[in-house]
Protein backbone atom coordinates (compact mmCIF):
# COMPACT_ATOMS: atom_id res chain seq x y z
CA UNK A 1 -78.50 36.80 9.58
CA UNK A 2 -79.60 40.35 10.98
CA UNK A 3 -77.00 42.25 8.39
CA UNK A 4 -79.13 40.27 5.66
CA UNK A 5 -82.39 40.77 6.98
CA UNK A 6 -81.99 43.99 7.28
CA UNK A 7 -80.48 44.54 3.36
CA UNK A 8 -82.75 42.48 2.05
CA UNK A 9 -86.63 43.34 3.74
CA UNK A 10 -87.15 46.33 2.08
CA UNK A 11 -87.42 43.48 -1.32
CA UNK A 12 -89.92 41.38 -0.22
CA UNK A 13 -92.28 40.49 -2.15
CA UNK A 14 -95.46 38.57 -2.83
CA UNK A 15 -95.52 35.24 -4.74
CA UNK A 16 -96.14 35.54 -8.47
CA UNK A 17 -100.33 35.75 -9.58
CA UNK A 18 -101.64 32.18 -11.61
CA UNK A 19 -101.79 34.47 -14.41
CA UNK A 20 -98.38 36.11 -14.12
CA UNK A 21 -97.24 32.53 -13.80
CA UNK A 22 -98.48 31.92 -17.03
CA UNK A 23 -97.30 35.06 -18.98
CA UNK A 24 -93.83 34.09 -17.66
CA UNK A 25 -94.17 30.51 -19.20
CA UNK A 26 -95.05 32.22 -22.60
CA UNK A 27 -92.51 35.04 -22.13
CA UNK A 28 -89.78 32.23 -20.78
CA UNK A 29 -90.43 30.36 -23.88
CA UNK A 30 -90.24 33.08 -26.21
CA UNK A 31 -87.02 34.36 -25.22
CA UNK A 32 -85.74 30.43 -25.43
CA UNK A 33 -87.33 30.17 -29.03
CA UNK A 34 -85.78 33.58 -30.03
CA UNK A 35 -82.08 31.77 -28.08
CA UNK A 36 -82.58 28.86 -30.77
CA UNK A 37 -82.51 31.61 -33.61
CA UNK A 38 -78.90 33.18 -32.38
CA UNK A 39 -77.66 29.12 -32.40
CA UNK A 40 -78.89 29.07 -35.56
CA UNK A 41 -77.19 31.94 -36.53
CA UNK A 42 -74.00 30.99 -34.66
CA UNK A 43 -74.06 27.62 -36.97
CA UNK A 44 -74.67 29.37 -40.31
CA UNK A 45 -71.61 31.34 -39.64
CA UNK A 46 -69.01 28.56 -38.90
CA UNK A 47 -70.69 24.91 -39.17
CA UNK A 48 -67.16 23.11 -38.78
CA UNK A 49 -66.59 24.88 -35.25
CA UNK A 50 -69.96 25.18 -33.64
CA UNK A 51 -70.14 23.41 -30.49
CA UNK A 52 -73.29 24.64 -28.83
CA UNK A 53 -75.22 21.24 -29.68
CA UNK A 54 -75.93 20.59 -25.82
CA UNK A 55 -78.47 23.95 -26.05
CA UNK A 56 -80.27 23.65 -29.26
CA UNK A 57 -83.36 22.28 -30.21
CA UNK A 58 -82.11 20.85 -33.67
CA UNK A 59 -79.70 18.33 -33.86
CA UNK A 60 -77.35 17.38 -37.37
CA UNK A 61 -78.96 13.94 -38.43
CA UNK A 62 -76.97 12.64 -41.89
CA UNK A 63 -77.74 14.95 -44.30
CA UNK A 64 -80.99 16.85 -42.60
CA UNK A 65 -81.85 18.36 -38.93
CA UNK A 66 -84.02 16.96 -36.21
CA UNK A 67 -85.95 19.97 -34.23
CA UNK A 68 -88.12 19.87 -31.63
CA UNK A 69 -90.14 22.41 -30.09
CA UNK A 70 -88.10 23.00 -26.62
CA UNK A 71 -86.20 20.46 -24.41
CA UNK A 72 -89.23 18.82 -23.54
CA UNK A 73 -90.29 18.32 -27.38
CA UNK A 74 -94.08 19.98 -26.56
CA UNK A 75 -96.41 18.27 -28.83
CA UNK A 76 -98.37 20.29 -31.20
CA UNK A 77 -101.16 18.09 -32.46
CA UNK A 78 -98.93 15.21 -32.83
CA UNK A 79 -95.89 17.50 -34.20
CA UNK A 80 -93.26 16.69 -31.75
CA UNK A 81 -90.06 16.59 -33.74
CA UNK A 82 -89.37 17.88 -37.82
CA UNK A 83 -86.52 16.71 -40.30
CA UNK A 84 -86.00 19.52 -42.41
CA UNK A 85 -83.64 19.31 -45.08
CA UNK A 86 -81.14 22.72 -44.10
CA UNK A 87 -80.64 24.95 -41.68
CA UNK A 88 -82.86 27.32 -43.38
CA UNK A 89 -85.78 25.07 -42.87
CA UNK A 90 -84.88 25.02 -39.19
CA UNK A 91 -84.88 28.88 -38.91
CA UNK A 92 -88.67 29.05 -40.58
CA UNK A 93 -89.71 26.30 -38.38
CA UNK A 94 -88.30 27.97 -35.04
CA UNK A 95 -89.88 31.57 -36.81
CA UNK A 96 -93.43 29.72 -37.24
CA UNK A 97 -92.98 28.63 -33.43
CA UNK A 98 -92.07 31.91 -32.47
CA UNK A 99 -95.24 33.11 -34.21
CA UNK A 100 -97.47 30.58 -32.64
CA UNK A 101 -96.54 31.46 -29.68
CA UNK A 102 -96.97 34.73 -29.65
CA UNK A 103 -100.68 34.35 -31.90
CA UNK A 104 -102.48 30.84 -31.18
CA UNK A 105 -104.46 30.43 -27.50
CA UNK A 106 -104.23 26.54 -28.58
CA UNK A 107 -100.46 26.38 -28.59
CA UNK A 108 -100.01 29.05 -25.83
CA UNK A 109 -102.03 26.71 -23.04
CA UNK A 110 -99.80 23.39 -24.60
CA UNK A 111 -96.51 25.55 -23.86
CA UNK A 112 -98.23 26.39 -20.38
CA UNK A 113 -99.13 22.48 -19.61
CA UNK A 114 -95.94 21.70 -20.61
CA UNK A 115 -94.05 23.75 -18.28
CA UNK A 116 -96.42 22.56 -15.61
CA UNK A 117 -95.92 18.61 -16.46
CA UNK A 118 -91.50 19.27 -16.02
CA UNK A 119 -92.34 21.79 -12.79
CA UNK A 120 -94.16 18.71 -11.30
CA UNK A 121 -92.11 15.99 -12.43
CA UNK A 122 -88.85 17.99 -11.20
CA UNK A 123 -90.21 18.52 -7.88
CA UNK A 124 -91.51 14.87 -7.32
CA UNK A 125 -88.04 14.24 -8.66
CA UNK A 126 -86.57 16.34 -5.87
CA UNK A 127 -88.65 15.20 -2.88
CA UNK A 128 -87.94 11.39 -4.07
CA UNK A 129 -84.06 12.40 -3.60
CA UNK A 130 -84.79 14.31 -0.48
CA UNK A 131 -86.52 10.91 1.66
């Protein structure tokens, strides 16, 4: 434990600000939006052998594509999920999300709240497992 200490104290550091918190959220979610886009890209170039499905946001349904906006399909006034007819459609949509959330306050706090609501639900989730 010393050897550790010792490596490691010259790190420490102070827990992130409410507002850092935040920019994180926005930043996280950005950088998952802009992951959605590569998938995207990954499909376009070989639909028969993609097998990603487990990390996207848009899902093959029939003949269209179900997308959400993120795992926890945030709600933006009442727009939870979109069928769009190709995976063009589902590139614009994830590009107009990207956009929000880079541009609109509104959609910005709703990405914030959301990552709050799965923060607390995973740690109730945890200290229900932990009794």
């Amino acid at each position: 434990m010393a050897d550790f200490l010792k490596k490691w104290s010259s790190f420490k550091g102070d827990a992130p600000k409410a507002g850092q918190r935040n920019e994180n959220a926005l930043t996280n979610f950005q950088n998952r939006v802009a992951k959605q886009v590569e998938l995207v890209d990954k499909y376009e170039k070989n639909p028969e052998e993609f097998a990603d499905w487990r990390s996207t946001w848009f899902q093959k349904s029939g003949l269209k594509f179900k997308v959400r906006i993120g795992r926890d399909a945030i709600d933006l006034g009442g727009l939870q999920y979109v069928d769009v007819p190709d995976i063009k459609h589902v590139r614009d949509f994830l590009q107009d999300v990207a956009e929000h959330a880079r541009t609109n306050s509104e959609f910005q706090q709703q990405i914030i709240d959301a990552r709050d609501k799965r923060a607390a639900s995973l740690m109730k989730n945890r200290s229900k497992k932990n009794k």
